[in-house]
PDB file of N, CA and C in Angstrom:
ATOM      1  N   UNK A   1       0.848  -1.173   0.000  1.00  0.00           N
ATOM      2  CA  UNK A   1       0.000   0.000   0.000  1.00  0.00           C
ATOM      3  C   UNK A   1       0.896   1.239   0.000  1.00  0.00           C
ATOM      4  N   UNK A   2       0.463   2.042  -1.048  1.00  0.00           N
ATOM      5  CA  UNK A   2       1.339   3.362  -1.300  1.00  0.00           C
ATOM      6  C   UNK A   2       0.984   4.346   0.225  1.00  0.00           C
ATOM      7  N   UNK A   3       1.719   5.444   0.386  1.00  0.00           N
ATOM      8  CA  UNK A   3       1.094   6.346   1.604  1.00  0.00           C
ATOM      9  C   UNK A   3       2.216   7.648   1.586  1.00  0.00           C
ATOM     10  N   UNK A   4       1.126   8.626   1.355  1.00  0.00           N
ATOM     11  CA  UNK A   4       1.578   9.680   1.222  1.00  0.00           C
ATOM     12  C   UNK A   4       1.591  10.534   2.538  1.00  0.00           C
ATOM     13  N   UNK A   5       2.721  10.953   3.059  1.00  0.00           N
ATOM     14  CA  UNK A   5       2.803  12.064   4.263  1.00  0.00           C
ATOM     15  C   UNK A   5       2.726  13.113   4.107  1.00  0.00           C
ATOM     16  N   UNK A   6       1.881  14.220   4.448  1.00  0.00           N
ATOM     17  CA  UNK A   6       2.254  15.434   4.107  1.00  0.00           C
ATOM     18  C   UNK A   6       2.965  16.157   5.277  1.00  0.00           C
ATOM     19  N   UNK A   7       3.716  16.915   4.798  1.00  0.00           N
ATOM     20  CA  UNK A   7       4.364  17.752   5.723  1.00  0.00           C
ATOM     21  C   UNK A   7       4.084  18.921   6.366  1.00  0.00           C
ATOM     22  N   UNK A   8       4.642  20.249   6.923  1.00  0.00           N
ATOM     23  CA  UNK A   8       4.270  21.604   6.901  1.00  0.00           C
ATOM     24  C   UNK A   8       5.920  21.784   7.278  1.00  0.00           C
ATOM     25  N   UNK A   9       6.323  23.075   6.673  1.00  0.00           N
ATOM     26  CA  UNK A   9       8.167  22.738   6.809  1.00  0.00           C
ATOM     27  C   UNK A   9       7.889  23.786   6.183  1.00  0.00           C
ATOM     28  N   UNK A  10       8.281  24.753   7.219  1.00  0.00           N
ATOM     29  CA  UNK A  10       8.372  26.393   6.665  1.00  0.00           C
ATOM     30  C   UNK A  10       9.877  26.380   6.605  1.00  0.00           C
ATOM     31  N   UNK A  11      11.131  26.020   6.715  1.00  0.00           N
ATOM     32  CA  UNK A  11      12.570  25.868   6.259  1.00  0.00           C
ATOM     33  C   UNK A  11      12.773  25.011   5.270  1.00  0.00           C
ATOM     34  N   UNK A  12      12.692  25.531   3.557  1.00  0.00           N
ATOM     35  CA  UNK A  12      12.948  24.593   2.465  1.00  0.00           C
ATOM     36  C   UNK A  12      14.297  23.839   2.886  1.00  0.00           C
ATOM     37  N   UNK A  13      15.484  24.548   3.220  1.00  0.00           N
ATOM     38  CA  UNK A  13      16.561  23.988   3.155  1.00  0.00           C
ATOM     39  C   UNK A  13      16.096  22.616   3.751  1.00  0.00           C
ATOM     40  N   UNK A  14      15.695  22.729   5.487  1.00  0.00           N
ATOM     41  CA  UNK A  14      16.004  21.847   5.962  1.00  0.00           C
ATOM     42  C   UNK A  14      14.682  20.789   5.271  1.00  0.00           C
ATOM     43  N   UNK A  15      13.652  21.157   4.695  1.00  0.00           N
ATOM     44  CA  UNK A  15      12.978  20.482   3.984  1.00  0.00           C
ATOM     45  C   UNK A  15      13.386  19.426   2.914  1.00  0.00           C
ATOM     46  N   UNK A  16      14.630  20.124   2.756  1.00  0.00           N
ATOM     47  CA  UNK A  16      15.213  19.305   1.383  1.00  0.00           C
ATOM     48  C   UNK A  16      15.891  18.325   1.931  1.00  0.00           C
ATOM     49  N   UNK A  17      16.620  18.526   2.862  1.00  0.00           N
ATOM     50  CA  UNK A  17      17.462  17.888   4.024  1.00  0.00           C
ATOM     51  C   UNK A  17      17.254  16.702   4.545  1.00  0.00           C
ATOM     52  N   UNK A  18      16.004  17.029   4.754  1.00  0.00           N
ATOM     53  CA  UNK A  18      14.630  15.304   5.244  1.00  0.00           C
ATOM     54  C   UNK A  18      14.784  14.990   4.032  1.00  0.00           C
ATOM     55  N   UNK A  19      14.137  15.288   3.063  1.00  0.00           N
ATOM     56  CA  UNK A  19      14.045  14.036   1.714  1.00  0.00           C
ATOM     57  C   UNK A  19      14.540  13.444   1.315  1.00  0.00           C
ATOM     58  N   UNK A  20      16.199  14.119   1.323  1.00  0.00           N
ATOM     59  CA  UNK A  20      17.571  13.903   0.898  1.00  0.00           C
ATOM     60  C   UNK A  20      17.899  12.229   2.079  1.00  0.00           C
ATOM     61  N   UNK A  21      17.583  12.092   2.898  1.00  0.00           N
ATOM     62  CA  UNK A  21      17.621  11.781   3.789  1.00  0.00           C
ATOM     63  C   UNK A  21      16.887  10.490   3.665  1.00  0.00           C
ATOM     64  N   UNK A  22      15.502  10.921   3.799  1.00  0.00           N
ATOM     65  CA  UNK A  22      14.236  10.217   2.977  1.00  0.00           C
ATOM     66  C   UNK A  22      14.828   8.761   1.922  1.00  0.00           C
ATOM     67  N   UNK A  23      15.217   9.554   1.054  1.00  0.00           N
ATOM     68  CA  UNK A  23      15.704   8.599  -0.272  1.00  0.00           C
ATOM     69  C   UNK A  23      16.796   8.160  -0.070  1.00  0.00           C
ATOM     70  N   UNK A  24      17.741   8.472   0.468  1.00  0.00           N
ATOM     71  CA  UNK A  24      19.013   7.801   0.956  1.00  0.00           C
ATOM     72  C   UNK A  24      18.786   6.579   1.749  1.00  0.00           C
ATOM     73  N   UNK A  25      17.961   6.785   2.910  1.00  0.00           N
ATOM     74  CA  UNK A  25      17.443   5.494   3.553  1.00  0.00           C
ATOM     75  C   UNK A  25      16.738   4.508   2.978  1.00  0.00           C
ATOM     76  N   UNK A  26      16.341   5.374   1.987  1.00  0.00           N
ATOM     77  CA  UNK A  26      14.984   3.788   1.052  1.00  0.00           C
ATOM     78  C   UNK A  26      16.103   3.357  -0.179  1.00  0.00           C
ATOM     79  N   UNK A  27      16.920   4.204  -0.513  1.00  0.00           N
ATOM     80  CA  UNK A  27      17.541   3.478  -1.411  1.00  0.00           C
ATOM     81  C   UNK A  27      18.771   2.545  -0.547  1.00  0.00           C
ATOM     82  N   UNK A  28      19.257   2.752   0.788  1.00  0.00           N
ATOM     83  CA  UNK A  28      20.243   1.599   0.948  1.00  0.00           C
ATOM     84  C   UNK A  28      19.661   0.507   1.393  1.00  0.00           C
ATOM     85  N   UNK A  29      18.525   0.753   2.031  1.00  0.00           N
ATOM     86  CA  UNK A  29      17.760  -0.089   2.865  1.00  0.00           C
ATOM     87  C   UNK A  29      16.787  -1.334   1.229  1.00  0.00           C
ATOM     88  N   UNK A  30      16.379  -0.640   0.463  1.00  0.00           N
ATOM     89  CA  UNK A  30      15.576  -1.160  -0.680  1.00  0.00           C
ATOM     90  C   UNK A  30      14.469  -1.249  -0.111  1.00  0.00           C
ATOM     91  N   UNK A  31      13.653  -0.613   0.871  1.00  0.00           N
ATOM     92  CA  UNK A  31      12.418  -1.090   0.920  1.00  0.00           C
ATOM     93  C   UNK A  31      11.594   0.406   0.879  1.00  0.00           C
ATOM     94  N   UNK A  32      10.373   0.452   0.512  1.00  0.00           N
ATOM     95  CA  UNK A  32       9.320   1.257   0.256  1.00  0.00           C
ATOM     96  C   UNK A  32       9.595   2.220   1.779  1.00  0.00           C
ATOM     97  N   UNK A  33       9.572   3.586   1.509  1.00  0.00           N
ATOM     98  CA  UNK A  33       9.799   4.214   2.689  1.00  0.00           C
ATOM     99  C   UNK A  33       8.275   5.140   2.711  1.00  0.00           C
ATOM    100  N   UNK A  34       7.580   5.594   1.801  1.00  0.00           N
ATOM    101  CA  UNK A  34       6.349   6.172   1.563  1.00  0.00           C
ATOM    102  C   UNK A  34       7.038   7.103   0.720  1.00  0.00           C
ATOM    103  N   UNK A  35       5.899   8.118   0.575  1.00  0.00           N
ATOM    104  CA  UNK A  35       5.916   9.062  -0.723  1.00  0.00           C
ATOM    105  C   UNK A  35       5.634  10.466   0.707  1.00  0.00           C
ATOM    106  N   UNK A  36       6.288  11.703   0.318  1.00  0.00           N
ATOM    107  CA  UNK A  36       6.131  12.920   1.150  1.00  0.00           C
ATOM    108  C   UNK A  36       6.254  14.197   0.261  1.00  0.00           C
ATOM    109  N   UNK A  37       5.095  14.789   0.504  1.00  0.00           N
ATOM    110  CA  UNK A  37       5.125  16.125   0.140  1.00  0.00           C
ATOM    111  C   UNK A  37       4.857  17.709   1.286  1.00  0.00           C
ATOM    112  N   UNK A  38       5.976  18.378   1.057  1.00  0.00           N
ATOM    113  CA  UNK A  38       5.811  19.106   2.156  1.00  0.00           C
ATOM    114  C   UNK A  38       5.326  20.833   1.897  1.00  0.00           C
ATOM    115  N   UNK A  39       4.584  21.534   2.716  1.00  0.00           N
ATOM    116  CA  UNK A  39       4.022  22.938   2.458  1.00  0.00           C
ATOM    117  C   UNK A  39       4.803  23.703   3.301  1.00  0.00           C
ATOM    118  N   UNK A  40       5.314  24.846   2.721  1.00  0.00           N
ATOM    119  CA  UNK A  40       5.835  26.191   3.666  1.00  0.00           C
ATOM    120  C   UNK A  40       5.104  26.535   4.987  1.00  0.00           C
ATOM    121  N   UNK A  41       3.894  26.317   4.600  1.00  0.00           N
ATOM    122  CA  UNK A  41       2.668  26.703   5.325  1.00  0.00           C
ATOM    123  C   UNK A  41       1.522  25.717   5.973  1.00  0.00           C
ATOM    124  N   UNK A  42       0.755  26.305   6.770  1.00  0.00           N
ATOM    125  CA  UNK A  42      -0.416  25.533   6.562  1.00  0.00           C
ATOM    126  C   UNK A  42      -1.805  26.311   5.655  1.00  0.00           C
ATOM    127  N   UNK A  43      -1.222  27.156   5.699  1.00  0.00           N
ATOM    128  CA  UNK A  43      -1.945  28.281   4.813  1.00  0.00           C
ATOM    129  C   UNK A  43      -1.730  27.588   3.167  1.00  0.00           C
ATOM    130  N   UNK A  44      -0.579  27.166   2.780  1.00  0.00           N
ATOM    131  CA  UNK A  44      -0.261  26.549   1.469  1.00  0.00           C
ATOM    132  C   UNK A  44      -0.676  25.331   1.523  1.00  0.00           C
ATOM    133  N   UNK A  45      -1.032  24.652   2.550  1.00  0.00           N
ATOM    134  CA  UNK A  45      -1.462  23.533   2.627  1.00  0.00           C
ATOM    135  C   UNK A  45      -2.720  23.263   2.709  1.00  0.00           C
ATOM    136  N   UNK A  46      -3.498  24.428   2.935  1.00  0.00           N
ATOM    137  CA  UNK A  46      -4.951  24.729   3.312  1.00  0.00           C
ATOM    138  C   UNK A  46      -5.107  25.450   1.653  1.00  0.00           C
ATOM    139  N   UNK A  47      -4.500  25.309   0.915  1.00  0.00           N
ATOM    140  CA  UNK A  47      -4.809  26.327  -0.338  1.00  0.00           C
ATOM    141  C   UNK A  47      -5.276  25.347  -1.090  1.00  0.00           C
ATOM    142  N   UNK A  48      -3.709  24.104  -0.788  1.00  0.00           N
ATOM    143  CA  UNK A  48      -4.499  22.711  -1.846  1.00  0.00           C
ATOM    144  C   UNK A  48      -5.543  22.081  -1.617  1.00  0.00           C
ATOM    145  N   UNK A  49      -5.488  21.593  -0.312  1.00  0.00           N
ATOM    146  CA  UNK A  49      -6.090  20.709   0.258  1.00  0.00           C
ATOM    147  C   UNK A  49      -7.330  21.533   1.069  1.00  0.00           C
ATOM    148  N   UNK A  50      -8.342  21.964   0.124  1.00  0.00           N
ATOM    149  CA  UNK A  50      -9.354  22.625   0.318  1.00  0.00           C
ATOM    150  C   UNK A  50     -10.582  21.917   1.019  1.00  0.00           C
ATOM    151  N   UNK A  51     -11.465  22.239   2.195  1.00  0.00           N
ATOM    152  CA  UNK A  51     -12.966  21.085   2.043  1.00  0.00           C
ATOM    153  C   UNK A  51     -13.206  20.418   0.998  1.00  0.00           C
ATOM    154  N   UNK A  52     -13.483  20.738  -0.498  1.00  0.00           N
ATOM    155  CA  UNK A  52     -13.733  20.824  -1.205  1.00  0.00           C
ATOM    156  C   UNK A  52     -13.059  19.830  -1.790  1.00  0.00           C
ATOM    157  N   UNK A  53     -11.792  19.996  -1.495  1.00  0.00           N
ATOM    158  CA  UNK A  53     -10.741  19.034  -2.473  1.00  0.00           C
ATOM    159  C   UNK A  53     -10.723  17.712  -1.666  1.00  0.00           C
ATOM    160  N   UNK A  54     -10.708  17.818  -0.216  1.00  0.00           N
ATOM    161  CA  UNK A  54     -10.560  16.768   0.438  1.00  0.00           C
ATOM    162  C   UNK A  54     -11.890  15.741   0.397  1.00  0.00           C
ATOM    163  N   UNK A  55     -13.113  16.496   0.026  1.00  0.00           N
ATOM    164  CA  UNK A  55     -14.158  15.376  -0.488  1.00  0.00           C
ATOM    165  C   UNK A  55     -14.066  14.331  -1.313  1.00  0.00           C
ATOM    166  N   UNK A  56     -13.368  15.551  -2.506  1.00  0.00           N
ATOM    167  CA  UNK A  56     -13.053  15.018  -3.905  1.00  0.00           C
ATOM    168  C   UNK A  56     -11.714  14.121  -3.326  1.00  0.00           C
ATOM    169  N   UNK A  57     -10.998  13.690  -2.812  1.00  0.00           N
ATOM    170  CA  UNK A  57      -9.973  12.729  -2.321  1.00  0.00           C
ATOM    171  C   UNK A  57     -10.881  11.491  -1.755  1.00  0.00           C
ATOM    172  N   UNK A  58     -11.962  11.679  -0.253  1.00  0.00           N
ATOM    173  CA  UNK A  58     -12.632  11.195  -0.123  1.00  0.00           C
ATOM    174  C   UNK A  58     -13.247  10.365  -0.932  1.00  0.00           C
ATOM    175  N   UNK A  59     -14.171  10.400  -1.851  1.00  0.00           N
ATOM    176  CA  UNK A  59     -14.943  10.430  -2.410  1.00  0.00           C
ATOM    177  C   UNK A  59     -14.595   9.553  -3.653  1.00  0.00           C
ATOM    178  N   UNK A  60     -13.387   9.833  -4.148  1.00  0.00           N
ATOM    179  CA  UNK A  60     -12.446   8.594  -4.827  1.00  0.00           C
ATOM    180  C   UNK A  60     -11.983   7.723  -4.219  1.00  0.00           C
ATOM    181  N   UNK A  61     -11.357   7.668  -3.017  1.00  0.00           N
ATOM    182  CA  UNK A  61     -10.893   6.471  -2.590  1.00  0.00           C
ATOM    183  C   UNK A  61     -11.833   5.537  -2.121  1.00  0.00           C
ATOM    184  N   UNK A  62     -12.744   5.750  -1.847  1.00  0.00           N
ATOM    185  CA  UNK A  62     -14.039   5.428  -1.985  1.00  0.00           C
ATOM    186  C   UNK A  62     -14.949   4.104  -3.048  1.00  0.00           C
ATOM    187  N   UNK A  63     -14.353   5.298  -4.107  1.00  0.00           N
ATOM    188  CA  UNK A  63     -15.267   4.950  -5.843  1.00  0.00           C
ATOM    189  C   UNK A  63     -14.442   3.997  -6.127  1.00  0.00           C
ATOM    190  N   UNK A  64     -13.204   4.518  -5.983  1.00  0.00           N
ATOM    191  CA  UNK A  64     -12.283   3.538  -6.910  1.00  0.00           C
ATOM    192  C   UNK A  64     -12.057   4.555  -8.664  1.00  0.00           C
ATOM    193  N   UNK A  65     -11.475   3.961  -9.217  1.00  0.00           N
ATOM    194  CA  UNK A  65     -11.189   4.788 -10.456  1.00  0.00           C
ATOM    195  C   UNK A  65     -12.643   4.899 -10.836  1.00  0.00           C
ATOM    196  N   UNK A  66     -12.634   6.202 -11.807  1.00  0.00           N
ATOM    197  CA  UNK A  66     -13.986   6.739 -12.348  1.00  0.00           C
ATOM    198  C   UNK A  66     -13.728   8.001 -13.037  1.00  0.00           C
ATOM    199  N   UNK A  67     -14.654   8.219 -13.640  1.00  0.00           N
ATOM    200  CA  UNK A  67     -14.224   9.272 -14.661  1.00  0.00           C
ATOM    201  C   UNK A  67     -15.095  11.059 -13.919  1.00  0.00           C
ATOM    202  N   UNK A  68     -14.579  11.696 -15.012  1.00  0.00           N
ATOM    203  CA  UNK A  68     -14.367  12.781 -14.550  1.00  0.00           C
ATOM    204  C   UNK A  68     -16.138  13.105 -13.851  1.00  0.00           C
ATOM    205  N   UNK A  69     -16.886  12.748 -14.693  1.00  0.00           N
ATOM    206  CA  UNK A  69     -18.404  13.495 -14.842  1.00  0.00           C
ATOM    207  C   UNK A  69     -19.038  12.278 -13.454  1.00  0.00           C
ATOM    208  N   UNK A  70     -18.644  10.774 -13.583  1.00  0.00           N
ATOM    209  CA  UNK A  70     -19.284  10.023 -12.763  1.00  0.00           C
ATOM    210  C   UNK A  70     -18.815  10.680 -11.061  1.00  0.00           C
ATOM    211  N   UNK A  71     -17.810  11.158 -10.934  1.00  0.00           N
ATOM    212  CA  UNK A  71     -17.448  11.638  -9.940  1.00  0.00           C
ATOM    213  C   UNK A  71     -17.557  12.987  -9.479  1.00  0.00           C
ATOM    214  N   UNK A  72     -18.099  13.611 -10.492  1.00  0.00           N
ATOM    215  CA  UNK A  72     -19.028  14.828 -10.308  1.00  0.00           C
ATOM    216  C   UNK A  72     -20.299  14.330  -9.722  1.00  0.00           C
ATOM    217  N   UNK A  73     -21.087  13.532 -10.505  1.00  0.00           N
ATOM    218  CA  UNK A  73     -22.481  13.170  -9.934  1.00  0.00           C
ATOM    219  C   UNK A  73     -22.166  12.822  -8.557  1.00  0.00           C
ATOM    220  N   UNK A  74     -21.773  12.398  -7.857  1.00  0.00           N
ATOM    221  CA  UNK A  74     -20.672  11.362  -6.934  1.00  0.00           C
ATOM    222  C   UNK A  74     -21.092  12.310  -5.505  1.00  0.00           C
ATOM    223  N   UNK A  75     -20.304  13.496  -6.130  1.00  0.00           N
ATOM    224  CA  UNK A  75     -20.121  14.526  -5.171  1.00  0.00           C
ATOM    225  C   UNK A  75     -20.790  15.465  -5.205  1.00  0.00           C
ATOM    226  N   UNK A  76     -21.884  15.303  -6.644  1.00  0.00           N
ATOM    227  CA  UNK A  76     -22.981  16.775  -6.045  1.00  0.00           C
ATOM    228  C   UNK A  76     -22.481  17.888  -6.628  1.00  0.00           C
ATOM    229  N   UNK A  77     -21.529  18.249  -7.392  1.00  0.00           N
ATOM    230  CA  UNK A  77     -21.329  19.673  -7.644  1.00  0.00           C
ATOM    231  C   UNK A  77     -21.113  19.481  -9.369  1.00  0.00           C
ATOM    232  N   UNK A  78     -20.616  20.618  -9.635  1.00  0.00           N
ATOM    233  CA  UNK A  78     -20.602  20.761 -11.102  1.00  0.00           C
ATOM    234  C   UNK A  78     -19.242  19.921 -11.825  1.00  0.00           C
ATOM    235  N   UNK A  79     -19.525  19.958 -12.850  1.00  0.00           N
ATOM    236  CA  UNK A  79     -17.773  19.242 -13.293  1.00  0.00           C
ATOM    237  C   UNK A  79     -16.729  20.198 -13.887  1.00  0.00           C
ATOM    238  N   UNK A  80     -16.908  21.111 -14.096  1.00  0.00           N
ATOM    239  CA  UNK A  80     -16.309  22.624 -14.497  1.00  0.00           C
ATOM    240  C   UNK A  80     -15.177  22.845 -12.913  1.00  0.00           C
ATOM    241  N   UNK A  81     -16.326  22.556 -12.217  1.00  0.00           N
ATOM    242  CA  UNK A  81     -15.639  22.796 -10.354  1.00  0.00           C
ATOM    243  C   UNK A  81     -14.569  21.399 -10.268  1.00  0.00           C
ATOM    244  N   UNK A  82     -15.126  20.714 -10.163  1.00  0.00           N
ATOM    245  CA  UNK A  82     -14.511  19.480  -9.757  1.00  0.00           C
ATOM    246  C   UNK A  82     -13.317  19.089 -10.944  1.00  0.00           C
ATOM    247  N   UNK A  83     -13.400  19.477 -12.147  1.00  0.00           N
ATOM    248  CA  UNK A  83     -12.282  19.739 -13.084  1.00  0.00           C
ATOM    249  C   UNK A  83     -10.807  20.253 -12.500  1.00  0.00           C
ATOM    250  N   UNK A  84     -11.421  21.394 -11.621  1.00  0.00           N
ATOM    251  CA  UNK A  84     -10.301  22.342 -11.362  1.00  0.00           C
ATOM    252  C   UNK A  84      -9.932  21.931 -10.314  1.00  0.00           C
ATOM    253  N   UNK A  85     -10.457  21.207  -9.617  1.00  0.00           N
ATOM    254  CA  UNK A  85     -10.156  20.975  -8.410  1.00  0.00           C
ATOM    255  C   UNK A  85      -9.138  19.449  -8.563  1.00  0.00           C
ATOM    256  N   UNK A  86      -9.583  18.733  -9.937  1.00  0.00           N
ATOM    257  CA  UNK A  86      -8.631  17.679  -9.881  1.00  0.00           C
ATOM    258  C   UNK A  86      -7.437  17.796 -10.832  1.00  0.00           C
ATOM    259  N   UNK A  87      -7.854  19.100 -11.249  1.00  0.00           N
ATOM    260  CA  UNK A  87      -6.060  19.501 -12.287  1.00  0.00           C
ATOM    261  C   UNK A  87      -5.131  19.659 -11.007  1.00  0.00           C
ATOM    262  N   UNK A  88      -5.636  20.874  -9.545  1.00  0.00           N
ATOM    263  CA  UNK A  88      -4.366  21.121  -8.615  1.00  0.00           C
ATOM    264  C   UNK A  88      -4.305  19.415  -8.084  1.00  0.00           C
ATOM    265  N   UNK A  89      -4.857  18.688  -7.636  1.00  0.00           N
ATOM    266  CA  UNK A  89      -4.391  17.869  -7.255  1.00  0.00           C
ATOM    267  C   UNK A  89      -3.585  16.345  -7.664  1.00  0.00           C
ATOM    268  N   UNK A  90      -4.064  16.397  -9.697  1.00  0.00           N
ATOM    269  CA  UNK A  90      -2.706  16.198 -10.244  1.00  0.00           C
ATOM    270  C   UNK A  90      -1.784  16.503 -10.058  1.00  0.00           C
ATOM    271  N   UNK A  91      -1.983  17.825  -9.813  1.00  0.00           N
ATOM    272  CA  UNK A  91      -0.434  18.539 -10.458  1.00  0.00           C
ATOM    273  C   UNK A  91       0.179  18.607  -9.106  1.00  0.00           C
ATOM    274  N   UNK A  92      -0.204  17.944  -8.096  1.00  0.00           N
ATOM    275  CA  UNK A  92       0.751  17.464  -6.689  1.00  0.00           C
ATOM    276  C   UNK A  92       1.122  16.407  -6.722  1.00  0.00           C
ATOM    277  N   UNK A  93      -0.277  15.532  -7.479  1.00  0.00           N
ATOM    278  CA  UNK A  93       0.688  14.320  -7.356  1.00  0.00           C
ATOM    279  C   UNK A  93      -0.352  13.226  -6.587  1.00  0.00           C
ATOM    280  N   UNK A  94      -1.346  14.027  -5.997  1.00  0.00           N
ATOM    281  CA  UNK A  94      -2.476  13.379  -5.111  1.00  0.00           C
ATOM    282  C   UNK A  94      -2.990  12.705  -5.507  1.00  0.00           C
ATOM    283  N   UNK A  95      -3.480  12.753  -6.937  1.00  0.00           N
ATOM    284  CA  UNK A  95      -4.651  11.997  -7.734  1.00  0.00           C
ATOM    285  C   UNK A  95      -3.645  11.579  -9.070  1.00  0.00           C
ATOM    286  N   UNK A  96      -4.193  10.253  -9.905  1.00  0.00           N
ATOM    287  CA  UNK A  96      -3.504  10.418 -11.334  1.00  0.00           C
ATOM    288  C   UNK A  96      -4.639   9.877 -12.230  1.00  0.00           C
ATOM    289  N   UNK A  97      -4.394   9.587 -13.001  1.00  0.00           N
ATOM    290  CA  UNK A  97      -5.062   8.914 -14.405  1.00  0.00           C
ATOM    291  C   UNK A  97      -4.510   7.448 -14.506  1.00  0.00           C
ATOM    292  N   UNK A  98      -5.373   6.890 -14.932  1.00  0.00           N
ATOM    293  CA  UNK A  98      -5.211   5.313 -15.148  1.00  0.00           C
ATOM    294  C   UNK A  98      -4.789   5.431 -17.090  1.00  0.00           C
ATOM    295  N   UNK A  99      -4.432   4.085 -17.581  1.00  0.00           N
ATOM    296  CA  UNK A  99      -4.318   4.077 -19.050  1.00  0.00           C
ATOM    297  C   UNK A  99      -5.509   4.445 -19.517  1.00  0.00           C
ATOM    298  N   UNK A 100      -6.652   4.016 -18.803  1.00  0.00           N
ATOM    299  CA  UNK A 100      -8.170   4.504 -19.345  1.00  0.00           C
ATOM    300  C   UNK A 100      -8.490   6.426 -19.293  1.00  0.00           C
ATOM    301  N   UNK A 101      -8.133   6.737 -18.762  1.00  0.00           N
ATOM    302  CA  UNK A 101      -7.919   8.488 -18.706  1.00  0.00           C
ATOM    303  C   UNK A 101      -9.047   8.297 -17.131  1.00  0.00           C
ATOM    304  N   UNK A 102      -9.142   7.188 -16.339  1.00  0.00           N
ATOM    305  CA  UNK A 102      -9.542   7.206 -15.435  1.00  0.00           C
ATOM    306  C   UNK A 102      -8.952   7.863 -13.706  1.00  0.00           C
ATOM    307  N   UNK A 103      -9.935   8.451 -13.227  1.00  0.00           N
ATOM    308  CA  UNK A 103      -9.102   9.333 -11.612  1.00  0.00           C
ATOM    309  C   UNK A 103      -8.965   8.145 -10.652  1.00  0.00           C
ATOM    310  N   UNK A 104      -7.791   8.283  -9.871  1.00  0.00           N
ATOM    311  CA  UNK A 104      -8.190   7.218  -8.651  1.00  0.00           C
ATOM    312  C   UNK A 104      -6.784   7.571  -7.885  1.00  0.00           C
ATOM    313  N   UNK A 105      -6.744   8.075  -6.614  1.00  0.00           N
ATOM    314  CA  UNK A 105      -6.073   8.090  -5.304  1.00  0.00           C
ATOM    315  C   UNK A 105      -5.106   6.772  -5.789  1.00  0.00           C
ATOM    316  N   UNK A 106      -3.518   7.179  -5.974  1.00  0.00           N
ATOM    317  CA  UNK A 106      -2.778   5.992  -5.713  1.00  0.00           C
ATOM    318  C   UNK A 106      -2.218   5.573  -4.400  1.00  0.00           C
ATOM    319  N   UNK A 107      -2.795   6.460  -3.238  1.00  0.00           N
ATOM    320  CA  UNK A 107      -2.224   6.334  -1.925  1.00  0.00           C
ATOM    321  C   UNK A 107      -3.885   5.518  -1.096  1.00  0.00           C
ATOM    322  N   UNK A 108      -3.213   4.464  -0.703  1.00  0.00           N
ATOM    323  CA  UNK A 108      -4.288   3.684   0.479  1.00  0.00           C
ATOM    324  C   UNK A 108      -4.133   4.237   1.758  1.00  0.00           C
ATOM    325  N   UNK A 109      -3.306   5.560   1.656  1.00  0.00           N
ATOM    326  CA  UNK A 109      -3.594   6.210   3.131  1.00  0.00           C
ATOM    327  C   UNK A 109      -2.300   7.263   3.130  1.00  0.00           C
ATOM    328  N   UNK A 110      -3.238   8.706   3.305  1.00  0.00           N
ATOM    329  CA  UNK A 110      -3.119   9.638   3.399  1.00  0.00           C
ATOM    330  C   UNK A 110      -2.773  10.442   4.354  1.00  0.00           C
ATOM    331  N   UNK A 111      -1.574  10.707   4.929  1.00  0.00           N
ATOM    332  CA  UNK A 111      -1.442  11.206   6.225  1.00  0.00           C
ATOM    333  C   UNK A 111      -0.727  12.793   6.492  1.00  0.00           C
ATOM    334  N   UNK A 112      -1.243  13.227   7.051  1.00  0.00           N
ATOM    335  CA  UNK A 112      -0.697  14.819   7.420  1.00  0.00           C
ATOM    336  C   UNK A 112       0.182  14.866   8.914  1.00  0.00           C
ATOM    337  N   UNK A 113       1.451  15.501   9.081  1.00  0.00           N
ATOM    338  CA  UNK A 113       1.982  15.541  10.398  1.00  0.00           C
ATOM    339  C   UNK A 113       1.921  17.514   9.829  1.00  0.00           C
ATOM    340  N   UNK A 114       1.307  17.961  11.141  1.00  0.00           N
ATOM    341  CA  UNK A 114       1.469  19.752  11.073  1.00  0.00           C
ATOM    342  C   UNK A 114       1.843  19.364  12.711  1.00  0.00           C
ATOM    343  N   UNK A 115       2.870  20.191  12.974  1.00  0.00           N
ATOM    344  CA  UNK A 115       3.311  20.450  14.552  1.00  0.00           C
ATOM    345  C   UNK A 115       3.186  21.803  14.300  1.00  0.00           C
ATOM    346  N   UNK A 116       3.073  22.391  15.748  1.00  0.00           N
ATOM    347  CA  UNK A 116       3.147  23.347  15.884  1.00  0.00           C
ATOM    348  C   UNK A 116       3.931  23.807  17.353  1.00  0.00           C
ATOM    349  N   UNK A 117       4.599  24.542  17.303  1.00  0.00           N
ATOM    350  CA  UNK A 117       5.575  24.410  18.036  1.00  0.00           C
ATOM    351  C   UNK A 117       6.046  26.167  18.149  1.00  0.00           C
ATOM    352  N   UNK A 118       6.914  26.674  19.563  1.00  0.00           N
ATOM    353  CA  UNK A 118       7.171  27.856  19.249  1.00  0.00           C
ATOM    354  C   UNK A 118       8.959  28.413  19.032  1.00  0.00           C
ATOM    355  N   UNK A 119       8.694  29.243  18.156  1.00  0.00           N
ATOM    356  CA  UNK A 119      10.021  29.511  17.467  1.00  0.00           C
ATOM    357  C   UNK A 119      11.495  29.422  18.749  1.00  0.00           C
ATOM    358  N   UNK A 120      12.117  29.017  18.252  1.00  0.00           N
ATOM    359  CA  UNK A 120      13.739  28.827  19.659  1.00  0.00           C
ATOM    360  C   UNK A 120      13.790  30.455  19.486  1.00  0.00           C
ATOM    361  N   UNK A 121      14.140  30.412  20.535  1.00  0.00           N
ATOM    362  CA  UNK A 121      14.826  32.031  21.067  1.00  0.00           C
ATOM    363  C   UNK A 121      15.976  32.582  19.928  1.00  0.00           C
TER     364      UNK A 121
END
C-alpha cells in the first residue's frame, strides 16, 4: 500500500534535508519508505487541500477509479468545479489517471503531520 505524508516545513533547506535523507534510507535499505510532500505553510497547505478538495480525495478512494463526470455526480457539484479541483491535485501528485484516462487516489492512506511548536529564542 502506497502512503503519502504530508508535511508543513516552513525551512525549504532543511525540507530538502529530510528528503535527501528520505531517499538515501529507502535506497540503501531497498524497501518502500512512503511518498512525502511538504508545504511552507499551513496556509499553502490549506490552499491545496481545500474542504472541497478533500471530499473530492474522499470520495475517490471510496469509488475507486472513475471518470471525470461520474465523480461529479458522486459529489454533487458541477464538473467545471470538480475539473479544477482535480487539475491542482494532479499537479501534486495526489490523484492520477489510469491508461483509461480514469481518476483514482494511488495512496491507500493519506497522512498529514502539522506540529506546531514555538520559534527557539
Amino acid at each position: 500500500m502506497r502512503t503519502l505524508t504530508i508535511h508543513i516545513e516552513p525551512d525549504t533547506e532543511a525540507a530538502l534535508e529530510h528528503a535527501g535523507r528520505q531517499f538515501a534510507d529507502a535506497w540503501q535499505s531497498g524497501e518502500y519508505a512512503g511518498e512525502h510532500l511538504s508545504f511552507e505553510s499551513p496556509a499553502a497547505l490549506f490552499r491545496l487541500l481545500t474542504p472541497a478538495r478533500w471530499g473530492v480525495l474522499e470520495t475517490l478512494q471510496q469509488a475507486g477509479h472513475c471518470g471525470l463526470r461520474e465523480l461529479a455526480r458522486l459529489l454533487e457539484r458541477d464538473a467545471s468545479a470538480v475539473h479544477r479541483d482535480i487539475a491542482a491535485l494532479i499537479e501534486r501528485g495526489i490523484v492520477e489517471k489510469d491508461e483509461e484516462g480514469k481518476l483514482f487516489v494511488p495512496f491507500g492512506r493519506i497522512h498529514a503531520e502539522i506540529d506546531l511548536m514555538p520559534k527557539a529564542a
